[in-house]
N, C-alpha and C. Protein backbone atom coordinates (compact mmCIF):
# COMPACT_ATOMS: atom_id res chain seq x y z
N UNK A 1 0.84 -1.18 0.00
CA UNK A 1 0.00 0.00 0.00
C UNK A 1 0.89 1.25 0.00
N UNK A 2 0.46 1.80 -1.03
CA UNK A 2 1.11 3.79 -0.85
C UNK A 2 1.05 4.27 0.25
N UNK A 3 1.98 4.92 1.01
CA UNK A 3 1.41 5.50 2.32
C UNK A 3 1.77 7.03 2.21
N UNK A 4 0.72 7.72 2.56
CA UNK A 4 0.61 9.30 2.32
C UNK A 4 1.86 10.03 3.10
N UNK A 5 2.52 10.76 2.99
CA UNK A 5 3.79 11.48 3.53
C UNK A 5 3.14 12.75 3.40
N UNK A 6 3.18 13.39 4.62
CA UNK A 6 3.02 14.95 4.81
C UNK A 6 4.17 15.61 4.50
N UNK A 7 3.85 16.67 3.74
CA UNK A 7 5.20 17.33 3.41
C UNK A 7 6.25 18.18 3.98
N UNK A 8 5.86 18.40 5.75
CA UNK A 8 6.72 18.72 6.68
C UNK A 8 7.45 17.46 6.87
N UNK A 9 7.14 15.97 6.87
CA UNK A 9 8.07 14.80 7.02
C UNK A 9 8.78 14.88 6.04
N UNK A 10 8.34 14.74 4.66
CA UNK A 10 9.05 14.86 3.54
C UNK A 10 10.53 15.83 4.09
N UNK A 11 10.21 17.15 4.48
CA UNK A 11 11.13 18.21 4.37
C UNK A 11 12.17 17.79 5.72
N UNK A 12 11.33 17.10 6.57
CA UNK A 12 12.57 16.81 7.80
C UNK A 12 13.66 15.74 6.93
N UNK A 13 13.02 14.63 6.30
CA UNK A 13 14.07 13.78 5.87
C UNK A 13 14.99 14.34 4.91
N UNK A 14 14.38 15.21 4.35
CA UNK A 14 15.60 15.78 3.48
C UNK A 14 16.26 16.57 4.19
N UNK A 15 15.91 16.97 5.19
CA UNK A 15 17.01 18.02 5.47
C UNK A 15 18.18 16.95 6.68
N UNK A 16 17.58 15.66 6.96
CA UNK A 16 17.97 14.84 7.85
C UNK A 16 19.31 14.00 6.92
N UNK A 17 19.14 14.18 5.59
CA UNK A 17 20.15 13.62 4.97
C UNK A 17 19.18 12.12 4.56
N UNK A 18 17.89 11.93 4.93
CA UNK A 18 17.96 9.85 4.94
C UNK A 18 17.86 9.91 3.24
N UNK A 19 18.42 9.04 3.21
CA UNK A 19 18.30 8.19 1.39
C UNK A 19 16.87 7.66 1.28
N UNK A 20 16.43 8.62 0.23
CA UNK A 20 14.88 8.34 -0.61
C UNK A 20 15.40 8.74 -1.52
N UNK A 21 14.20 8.28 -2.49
CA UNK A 21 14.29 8.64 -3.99
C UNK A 21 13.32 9.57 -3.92
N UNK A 22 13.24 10.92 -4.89
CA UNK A 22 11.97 11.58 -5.07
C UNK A 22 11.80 11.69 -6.08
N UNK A 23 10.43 11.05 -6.72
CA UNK A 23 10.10 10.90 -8.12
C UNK A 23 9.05 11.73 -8.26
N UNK A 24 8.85 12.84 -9.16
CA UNK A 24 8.32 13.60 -9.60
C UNK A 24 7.37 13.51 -11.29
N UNK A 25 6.36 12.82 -11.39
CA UNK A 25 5.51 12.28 -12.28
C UNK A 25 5.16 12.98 -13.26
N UNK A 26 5.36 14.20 -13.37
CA UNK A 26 4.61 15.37 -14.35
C UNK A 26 5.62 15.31 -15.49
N UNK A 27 5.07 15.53 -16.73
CA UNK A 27 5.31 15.81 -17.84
C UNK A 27 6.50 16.86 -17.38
N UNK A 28 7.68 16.62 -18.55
CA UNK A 28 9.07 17.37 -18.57
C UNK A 28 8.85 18.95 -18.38
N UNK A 29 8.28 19.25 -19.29
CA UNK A 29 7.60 20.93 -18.80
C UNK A 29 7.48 21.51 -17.51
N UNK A 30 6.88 20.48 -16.92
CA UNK A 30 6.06 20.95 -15.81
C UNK A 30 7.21 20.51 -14.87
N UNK A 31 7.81 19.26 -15.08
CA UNK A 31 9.12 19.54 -13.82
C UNK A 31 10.15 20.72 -14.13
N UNK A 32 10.44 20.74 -14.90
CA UNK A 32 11.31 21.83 -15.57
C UNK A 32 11.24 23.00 -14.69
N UNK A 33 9.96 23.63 -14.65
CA UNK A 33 9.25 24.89 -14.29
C UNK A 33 9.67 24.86 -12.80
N UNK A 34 9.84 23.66 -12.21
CA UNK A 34 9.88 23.37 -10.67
C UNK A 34 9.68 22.49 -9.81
N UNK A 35 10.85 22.58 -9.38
CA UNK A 35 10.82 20.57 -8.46
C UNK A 35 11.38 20.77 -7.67
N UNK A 36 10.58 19.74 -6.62
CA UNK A 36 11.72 19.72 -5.25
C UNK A 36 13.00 19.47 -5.36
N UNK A 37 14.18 20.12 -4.98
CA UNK A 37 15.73 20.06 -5.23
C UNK A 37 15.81 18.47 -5.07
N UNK A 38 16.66 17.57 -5.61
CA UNK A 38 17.24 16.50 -5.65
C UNK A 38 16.47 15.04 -6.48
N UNK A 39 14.98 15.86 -6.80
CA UNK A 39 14.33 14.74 -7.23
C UNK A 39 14.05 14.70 -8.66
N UNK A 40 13.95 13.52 -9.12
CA UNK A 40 14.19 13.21 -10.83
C UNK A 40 12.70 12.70 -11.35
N UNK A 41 12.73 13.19 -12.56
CA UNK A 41 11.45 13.10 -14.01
C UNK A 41 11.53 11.85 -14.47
N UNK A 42 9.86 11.41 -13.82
CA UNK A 42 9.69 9.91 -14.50
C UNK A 42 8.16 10.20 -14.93
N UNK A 43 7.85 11.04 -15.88
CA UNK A 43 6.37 11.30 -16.53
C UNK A 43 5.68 9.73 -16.25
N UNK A 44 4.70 10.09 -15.67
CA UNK A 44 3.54 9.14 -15.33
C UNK A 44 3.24 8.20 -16.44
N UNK A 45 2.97 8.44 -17.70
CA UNK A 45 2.84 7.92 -19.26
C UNK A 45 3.91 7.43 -19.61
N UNK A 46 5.20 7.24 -19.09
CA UNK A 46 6.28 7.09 -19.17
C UNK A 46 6.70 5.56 -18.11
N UNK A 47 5.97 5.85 -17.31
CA UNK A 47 6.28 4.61 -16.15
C UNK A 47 6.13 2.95 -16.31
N UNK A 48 5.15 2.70 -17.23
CA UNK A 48 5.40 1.43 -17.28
C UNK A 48 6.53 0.85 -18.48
N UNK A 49 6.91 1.70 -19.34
CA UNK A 49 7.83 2.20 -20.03
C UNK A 49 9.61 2.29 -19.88
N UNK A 50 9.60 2.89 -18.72
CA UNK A 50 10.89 2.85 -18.60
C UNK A 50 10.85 2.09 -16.64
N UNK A 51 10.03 1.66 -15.93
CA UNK A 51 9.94 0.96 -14.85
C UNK A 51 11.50 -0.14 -14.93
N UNK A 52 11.86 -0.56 -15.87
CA UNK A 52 12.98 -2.00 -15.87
C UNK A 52 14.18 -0.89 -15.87
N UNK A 53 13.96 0.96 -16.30
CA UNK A 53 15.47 0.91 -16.22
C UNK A 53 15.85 2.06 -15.36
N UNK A 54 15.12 2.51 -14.24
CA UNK A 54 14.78 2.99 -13.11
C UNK A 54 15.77 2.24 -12.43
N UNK A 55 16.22 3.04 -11.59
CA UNK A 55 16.84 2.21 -10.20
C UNK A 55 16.25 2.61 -8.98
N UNK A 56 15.32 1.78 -8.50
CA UNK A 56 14.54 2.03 -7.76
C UNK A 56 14.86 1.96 -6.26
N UNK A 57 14.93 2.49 -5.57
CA UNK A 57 15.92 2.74 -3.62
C UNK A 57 14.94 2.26 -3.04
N UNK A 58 15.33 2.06 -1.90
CA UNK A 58 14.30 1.24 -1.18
C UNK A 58 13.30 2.13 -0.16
N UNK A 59 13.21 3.81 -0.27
CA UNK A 59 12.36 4.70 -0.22
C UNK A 59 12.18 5.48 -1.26
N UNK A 60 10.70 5.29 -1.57
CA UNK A 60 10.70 6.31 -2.97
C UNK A 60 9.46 7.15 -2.67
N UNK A 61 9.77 8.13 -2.95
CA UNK A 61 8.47 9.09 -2.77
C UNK A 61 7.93 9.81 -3.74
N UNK A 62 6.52 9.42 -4.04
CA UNK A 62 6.06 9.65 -5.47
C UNK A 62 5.32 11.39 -5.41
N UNK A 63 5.48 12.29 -6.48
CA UNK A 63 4.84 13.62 -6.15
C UNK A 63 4.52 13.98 -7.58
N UNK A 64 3.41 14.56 -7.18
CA UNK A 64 2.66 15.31 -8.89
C UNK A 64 1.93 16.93 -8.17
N UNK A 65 1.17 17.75 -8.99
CA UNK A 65 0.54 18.61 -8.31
C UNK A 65 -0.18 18.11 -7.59
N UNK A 66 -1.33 17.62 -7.11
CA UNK A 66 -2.19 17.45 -6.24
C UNK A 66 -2.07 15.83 -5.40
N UNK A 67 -1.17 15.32 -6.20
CA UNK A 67 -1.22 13.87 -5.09
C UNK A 67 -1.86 13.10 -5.94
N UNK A 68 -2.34 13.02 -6.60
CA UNK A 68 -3.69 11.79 -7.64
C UNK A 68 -2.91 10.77 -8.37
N UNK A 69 -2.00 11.66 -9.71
CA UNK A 69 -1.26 10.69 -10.36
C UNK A 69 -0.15 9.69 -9.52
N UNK A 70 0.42 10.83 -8.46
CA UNK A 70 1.63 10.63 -7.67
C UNK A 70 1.45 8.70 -7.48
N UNK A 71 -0.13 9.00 -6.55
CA UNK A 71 -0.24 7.82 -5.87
C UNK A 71 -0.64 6.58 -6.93
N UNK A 72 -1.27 6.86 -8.06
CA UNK A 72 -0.85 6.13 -8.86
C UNK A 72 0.13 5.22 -9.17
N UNK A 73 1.39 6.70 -9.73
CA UNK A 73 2.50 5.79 -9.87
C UNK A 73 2.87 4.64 -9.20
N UNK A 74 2.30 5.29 -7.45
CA UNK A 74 3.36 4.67 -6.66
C UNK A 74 2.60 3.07 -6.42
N UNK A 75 1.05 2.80 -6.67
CA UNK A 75 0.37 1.58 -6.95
C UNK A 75 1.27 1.01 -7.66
N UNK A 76 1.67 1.64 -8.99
CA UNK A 76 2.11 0.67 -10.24
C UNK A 76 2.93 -0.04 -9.75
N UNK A 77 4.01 0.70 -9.23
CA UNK A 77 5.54 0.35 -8.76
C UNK A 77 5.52 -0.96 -7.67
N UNK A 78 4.39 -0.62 -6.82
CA UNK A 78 4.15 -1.90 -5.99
C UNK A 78 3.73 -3.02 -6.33
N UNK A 79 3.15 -3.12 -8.06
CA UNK A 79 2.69 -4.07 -8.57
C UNK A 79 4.03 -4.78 -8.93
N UNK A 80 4.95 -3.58 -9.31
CA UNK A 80 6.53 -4.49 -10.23
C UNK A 80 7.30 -5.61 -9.54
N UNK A 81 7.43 -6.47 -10.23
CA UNK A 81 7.99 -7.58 -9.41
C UNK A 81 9.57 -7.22 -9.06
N UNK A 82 9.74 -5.84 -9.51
CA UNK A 82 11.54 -5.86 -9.63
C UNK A 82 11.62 -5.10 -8.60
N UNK A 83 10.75 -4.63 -8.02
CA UNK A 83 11.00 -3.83 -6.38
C UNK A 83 11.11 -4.73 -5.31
N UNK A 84 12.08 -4.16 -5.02
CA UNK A 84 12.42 -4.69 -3.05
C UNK A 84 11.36 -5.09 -2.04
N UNK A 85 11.12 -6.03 -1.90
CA UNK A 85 10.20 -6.12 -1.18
C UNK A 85 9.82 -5.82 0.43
N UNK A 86 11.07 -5.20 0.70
CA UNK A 86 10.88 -4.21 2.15
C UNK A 86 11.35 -2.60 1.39
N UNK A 87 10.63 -2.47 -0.12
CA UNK A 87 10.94 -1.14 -0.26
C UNK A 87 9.50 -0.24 0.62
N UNK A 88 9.83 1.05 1.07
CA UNK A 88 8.40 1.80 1.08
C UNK A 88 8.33 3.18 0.15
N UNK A 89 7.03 3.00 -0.18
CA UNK A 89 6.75 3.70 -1.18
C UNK A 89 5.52 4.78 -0.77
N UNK A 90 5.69 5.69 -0.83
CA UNK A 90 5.02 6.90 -0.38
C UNK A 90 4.40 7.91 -1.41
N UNK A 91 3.48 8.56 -0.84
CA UNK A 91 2.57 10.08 -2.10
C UNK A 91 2.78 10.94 -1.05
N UNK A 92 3.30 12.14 -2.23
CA UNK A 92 3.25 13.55 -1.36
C UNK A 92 1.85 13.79 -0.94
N UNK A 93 1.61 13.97 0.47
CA UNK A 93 0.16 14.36 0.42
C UNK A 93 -0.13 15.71 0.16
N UNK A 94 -1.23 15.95 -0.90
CA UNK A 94 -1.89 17.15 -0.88
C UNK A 94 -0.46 17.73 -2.55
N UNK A 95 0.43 16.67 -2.94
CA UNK A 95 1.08 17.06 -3.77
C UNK A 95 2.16 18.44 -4.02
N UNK A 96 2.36 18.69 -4.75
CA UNK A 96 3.07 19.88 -4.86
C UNK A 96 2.58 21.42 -4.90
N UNK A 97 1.29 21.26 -4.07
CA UNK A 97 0.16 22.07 -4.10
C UNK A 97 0.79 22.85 -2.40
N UNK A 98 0.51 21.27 -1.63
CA UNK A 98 1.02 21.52 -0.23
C UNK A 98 2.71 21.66 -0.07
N UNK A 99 3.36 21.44 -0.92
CA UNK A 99 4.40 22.14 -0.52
C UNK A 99 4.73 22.81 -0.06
N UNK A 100 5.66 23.45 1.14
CA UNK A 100 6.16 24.78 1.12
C UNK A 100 7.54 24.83 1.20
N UNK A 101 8.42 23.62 0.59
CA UNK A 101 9.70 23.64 0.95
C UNK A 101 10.36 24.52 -0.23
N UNK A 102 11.54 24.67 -0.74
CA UNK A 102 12.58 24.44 -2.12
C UNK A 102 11.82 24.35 -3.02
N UNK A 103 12.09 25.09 -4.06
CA UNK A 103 11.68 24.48 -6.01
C UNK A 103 12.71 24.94 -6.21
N UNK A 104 13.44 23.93 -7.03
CA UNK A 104 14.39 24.40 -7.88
C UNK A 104 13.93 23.84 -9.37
N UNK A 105 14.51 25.14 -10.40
CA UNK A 105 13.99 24.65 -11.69
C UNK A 105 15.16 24.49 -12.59
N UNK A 106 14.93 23.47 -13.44
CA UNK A 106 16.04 23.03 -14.57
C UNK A 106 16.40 24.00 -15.16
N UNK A 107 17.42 23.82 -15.57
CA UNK A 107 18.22 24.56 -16.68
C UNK A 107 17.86 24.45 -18.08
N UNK A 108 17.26 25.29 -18.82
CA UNK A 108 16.96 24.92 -20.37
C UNK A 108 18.42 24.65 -20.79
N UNK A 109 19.82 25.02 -20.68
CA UNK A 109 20.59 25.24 -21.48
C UNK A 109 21.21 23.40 -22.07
């Protein structure tokens, strides 16, 4: 099961240093524009797609604007037989809506 992460936990572990992954679901555009610092573009339409060449950590925390697709993803991923089976897998709750940490945005160059 996905388990919802409030995004003040989210922001303690990052600032705590622990090793998660933060996967950010939105179309390249839209991460581009702004993402939580350290976390990488795996477009939702994209996921069952490139799922085999992902390296998936054994905390991953799934985020979109509002939380919907996020938790999606993060169903799919629990379906994959190639995940860890003491991985945990988490949705930003309330998405990148409830944020209030960091955006950092890509570099077009």
């Amino acid at each position: 099961m996905v388990e919802e992460l409030a995004p003040e936990v989210l922001q303690q572990l990052i600032d705590s240093g622990a090793e998660l992954q933060i996967v950010d679901v939105r179309r390249q555009p839209g991460f581009q524009s702004g993402h939580i610092p350290g976390s990488e573009n795996v477009p939702f339409e994209r996921m069952i797609a490139s799922i085999d060449s992902v390296s998936w950590r054994d905390r991953i925390v799934f985020v979109c604007p509002y939380g919907v697709r996020s938790r999606q993803a993060g169903e799919l991923l629990l379906a994959y037989e190639g995940l860890a089976e003491d991985a945990e897998v988490y949705n930003l709750a309330g998405g990148l809506q409830a944020w209030d940490g960091p955006i950092a945005v890509a570099s077009t160059e």
